[in-house]
Protein backbone atom coordinates (compact mmCIF):
# COMPACT_ATOMS: atom_id res chain seq x y z
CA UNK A 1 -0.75 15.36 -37.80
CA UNK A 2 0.58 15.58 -34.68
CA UNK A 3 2.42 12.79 -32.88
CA UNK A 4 2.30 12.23 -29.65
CA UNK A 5 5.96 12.25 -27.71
CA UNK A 6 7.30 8.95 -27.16
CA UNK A 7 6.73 6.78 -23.52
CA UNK A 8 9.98 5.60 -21.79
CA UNK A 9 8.68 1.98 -19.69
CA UNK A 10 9.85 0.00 -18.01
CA UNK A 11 8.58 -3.35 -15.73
CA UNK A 12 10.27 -5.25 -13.05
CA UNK A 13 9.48 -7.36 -10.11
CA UNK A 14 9.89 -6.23 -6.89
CA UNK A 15 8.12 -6.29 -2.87
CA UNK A 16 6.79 -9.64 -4.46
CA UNK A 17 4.85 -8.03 -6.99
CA UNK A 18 4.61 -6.59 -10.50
CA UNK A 19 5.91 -2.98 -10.75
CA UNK A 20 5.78 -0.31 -13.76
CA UNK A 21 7.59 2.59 -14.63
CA UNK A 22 6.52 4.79 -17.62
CA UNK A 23 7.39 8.83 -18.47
CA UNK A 24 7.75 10.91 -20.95
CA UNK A 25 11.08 12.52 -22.22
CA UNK A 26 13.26 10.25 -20.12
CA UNK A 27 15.88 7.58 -20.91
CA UNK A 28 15.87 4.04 -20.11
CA UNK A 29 18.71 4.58 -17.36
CA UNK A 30 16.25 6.59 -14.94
CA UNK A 31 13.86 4.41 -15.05
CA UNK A 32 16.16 1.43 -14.01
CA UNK A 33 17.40 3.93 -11.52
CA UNK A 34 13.79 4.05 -10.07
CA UNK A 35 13.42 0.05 -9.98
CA UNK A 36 16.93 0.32 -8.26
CA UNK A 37 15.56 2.48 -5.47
CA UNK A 38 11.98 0.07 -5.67
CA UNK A 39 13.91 -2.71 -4.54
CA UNK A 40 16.26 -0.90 -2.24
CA UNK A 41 13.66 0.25 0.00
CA UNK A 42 11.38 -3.02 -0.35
CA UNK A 43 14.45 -4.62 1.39
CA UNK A 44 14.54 -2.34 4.21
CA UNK A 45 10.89 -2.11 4.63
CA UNK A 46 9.98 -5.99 4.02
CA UNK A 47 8.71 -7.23 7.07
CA UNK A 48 10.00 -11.17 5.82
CA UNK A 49 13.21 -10.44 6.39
CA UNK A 50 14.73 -10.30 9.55
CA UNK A 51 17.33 -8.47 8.67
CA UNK A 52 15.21 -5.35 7.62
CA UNK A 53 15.35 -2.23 8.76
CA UNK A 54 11.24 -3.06 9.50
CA UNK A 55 12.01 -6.35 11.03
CA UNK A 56 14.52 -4.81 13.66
CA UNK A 57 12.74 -2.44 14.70
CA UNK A 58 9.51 -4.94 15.41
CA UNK A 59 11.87 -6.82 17.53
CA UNK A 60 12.48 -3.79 19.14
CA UNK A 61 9.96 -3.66 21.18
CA UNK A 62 9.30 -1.43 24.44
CA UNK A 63 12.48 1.15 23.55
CA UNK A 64 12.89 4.14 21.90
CA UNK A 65 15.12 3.43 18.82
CA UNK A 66 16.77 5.30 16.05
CA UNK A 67 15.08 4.87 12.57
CA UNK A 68 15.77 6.19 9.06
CA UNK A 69 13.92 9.00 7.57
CA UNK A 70 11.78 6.87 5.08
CA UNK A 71 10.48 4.54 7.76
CA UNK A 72 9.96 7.92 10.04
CA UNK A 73 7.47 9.26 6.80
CA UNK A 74 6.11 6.00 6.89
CA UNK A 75 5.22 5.81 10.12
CA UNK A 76 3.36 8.91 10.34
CA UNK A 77 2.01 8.11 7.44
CA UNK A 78 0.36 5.37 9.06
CA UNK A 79 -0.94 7.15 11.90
CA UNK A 80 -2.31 9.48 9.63
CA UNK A 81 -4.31 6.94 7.86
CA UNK A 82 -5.68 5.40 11.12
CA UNK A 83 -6.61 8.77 12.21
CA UNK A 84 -8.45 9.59 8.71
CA UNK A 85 -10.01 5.67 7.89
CA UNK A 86 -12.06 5.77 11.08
CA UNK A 87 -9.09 3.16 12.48
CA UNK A 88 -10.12 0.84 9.98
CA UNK A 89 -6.18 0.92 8.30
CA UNK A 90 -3.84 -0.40 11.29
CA UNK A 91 -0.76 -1.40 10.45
CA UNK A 92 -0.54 -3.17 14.09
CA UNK A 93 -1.99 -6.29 12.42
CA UNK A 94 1.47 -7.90 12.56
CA UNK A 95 0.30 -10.53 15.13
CA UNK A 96 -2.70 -11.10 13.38
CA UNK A 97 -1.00 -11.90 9.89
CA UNK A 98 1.52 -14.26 12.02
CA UNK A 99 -1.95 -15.98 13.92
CA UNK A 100 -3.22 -17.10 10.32
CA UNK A 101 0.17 -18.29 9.41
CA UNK A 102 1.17 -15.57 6.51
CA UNK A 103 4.76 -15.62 8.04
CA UNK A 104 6.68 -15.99 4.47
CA UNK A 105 5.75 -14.61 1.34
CA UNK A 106 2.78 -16.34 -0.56
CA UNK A 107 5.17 -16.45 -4.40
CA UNK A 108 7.85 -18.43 -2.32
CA UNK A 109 5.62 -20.87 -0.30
CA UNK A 110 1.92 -21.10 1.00
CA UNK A 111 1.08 -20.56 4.16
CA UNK A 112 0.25 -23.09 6.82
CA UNK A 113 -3.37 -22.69 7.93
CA UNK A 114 -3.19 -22.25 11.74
CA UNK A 115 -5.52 -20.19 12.98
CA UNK A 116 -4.76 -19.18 16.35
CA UNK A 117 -7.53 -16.92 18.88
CA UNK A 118 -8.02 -13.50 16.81
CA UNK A 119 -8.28 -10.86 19.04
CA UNK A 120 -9.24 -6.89 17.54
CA UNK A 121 -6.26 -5.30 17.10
CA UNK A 122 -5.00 -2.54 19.53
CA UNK A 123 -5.42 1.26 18.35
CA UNK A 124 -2.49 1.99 16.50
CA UNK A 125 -1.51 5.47 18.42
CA UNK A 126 -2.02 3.03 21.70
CA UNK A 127 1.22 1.07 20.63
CA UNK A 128 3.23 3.59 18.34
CA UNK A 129 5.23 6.59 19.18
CA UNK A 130 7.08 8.83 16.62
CA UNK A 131 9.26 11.67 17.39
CA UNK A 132 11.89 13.23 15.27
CA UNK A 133 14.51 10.57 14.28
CA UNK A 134 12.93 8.04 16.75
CA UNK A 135 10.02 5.52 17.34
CA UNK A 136 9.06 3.23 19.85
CA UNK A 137 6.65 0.05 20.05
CA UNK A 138 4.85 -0.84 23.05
CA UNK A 139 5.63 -4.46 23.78
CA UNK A 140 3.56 -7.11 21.76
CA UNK A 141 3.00 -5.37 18.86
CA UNK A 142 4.47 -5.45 15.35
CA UNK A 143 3.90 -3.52 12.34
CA UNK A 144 2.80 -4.56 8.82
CA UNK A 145 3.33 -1.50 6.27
CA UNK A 146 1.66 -3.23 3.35
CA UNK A 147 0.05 -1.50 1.07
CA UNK A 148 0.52 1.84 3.22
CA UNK A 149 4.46 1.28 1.52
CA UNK A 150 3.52 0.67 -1.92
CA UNK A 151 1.26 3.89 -2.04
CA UNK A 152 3.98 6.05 -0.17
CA UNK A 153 6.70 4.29 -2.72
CA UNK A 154 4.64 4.75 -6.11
CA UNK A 155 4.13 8.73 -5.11
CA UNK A 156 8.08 9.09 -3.89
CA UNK A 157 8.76 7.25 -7.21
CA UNK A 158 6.25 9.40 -9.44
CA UNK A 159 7.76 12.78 -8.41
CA UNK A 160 11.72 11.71 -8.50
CA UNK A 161 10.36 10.74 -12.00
CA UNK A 162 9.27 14.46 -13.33
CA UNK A 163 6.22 15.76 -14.15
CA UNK A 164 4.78 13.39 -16.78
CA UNK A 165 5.05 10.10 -15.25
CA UNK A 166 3.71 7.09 -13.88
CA UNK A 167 4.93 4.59 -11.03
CA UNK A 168 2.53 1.76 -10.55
CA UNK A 169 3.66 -0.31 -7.26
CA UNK A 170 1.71 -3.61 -7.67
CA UNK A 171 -1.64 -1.89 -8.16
CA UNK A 172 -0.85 1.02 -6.15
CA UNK A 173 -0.01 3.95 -8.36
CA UNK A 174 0.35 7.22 -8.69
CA UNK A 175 0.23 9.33 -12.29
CA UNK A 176 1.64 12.76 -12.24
CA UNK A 177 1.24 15.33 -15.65
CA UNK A 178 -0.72 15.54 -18.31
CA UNK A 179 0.24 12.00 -20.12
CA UNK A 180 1.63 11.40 -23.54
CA UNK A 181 -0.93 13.31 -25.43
CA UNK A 182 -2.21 15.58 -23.33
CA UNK A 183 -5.59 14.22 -22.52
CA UNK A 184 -3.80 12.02 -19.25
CA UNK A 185 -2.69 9.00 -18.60
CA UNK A 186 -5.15 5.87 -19.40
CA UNK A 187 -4.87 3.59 -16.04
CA UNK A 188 -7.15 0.53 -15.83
CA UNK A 189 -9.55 -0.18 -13.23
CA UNK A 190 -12.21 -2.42 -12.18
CA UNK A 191 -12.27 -3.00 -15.97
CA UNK A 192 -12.28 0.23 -17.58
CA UNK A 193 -9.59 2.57 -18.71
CA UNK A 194 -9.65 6.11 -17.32
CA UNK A 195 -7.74 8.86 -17.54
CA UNK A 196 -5.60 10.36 -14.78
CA UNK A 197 -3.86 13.30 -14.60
CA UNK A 198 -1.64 14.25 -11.38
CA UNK A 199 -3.56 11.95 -9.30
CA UNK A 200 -3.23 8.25 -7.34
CA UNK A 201 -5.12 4.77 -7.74
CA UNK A 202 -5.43 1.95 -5.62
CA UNK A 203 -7.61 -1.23 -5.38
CA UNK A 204 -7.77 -3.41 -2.07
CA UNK A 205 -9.19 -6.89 -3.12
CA UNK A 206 -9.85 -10.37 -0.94
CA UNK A 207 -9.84 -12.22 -4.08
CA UNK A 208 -5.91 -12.58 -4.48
CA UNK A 209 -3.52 -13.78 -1.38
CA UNK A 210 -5.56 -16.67 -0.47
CA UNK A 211 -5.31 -19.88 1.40
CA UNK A 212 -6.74 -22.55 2.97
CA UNK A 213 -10.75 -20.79 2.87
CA UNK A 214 -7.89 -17.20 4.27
CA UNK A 215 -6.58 -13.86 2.95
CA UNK A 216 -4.21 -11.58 4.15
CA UNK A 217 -6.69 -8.06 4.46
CA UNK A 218 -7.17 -8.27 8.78
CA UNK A 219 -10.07 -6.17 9.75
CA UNK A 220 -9.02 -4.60 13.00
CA UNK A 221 -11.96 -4.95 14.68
CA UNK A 222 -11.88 -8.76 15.13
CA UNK A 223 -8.27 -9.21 14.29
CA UNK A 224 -9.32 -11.79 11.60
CA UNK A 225 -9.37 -12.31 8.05
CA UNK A 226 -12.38 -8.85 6.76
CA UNK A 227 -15.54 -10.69 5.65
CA UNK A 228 -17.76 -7.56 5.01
CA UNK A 229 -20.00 -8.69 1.99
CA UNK A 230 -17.87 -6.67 -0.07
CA UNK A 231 -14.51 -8.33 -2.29
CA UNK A 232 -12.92 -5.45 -4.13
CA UNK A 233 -12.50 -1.69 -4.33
CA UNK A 234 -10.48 0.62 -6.45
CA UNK A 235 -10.42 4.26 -5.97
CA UNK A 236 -9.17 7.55 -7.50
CA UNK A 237 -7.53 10.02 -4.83
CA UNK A 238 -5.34 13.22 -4.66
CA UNK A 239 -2.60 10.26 -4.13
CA UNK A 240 -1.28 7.24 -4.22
CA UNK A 241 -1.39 6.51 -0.59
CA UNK A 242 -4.55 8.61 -0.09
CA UNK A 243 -6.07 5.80 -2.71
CA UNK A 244 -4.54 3.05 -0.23
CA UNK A 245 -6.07 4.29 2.59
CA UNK A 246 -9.77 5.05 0.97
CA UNK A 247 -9.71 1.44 -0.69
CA UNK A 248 -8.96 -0.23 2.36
CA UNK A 249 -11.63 1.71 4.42
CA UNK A 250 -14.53 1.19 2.16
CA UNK A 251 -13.74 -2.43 1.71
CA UNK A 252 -13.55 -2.93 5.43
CA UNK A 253 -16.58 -0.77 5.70
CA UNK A 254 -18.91 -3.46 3.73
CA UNK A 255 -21.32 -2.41 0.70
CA UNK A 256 -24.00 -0.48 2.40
CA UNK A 257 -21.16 2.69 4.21
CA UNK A 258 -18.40 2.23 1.43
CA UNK A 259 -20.17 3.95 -1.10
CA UNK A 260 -21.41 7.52 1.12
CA UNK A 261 -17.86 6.76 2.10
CA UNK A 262 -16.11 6.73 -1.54
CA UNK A 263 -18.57 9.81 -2.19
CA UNK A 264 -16.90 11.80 0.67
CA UNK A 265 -13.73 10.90 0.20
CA UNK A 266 -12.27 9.86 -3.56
CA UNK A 267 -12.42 11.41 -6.70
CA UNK A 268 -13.76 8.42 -8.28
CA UNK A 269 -14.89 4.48 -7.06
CA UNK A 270 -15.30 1.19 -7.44
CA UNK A 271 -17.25 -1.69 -5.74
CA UNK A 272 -17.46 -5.60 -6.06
CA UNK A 273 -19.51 -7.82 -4.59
């Protein structure tokens, strides 16, 4: 009978969330190596720090300023995702996220429920500017790179991994190879267990990071806490932050376009009333 090679994995907290590493044919050491680098760039790319690389350049504001290569990828990145979720994903929502009082992270205290006037948030190319080594911010605005990070981080993590791995980044993850017996990799979602195989995952809920009748998911379009009649999606994509991007447009989309949506655009879907 043949046995099935054994699973290296490893969990660890980290961006304020639960975090998994698992692969096949590696030792303990790279794995820790990979919750090394997990935390490394959650510091620089927190945006409850002020000391963060993310932070400094938000209070940069109305200059061109030097930035790093990650936060570079990540910013296109996140033009990318505006241009391909119909601007539905905006990481501009900073002010927004600051009106309803999610200033600190929700583990270390809750947020104080002060709702100030919600206004839609401004297209994201209208207040961002990339160029090679540099970005610039158009005063006012500030960047939140969410769950946009976590999908970028769990495929970065997934590939510095090898080819039969798995880097799950507080939901957002990303499973590259064939798994430990060949068939995949069994991920849960929305209840089930499927198998994945050199593809990403993501679910974008309003039913966790609450407060005071609040979440934290802004729809753009009101600059306000999403109320779209639908609560949770997970999808299956080519990628991690492909799945990111899909989940958060079809839950901002609401239950009657999310699923011609998910049909267009993911390999496989989700939805929760």
């Amino acid at each position: 009978m043949r046995r099935s090679p054994p699973v290296e994995a490893y969990q660890f907290e980290a961006l304020g969330t639960r975090c998994g590493l698992y692969a096949v044919g590696l030792s303990h050491d790279r794995l820790l190596e990979g919750e090394r680098w997990t935390v490394r760039m959650g510091a620089r790319l927190t945006r409850f720090s002020p000391d963060s690389e993310l932070s400094n350049f938000n209070a940069s504001t109305g200059r061109w300023v030097e930035i790093s290569l990650e936060l570079e990828a990540l910013l296109r990145e996140s033009l990318h995702a505006f241009e391909t979720s119909r601007s539905l994903v905006n990481v501009a929502v900073l002010p927004s996220m600051i009106g309803i009082g999610y200033t600190k992270p929700l583990a270390s205290e809750q947020p104080v429920t002060t709702v100030t006037e919600m206004r839609p948030t401004p297209a994201l190319p209208d207040v961002l500017e990339v160029r090679r080594g540099v970005a610039r911010l158009e005063p006012g605005a500030g960047i939140d790179l969410g769950g946009i990070a976590k999908g970028w981080m769990a495929d970065r993590l997934c590939e510095a991994l090898g080819p039969n791995a798995v880097a799950n980044i507080g939901g957002d993850l990303r499973a590259g190879g064939l798994g430990p017996d060949g068939a995949g990799w069994p991920v849960g979602l929305a209840g089930m267990t499927v198998l994945m195989r050199d593809q990403g995952a993501a679910t974008s809920s309003v039913r966790r990071r609450r407060w005071g009748g609040l979440h934290h998911l802004i729809d753009p379009r009101t600059g306000a806490p999403a109320r779209t009649g639908l609560e949770e999606v997970s999808v299956v994509a080519a990628s991690g932050v492909e799945a990111e991007t899909i989940a958060k447009t079809a839950l901002l989309l609401g239950p009657e376009v999310a699923p011609v949506y998910c049909a267009a655009s993911a390999l496989a879907w989700w939805l929760s009333t």
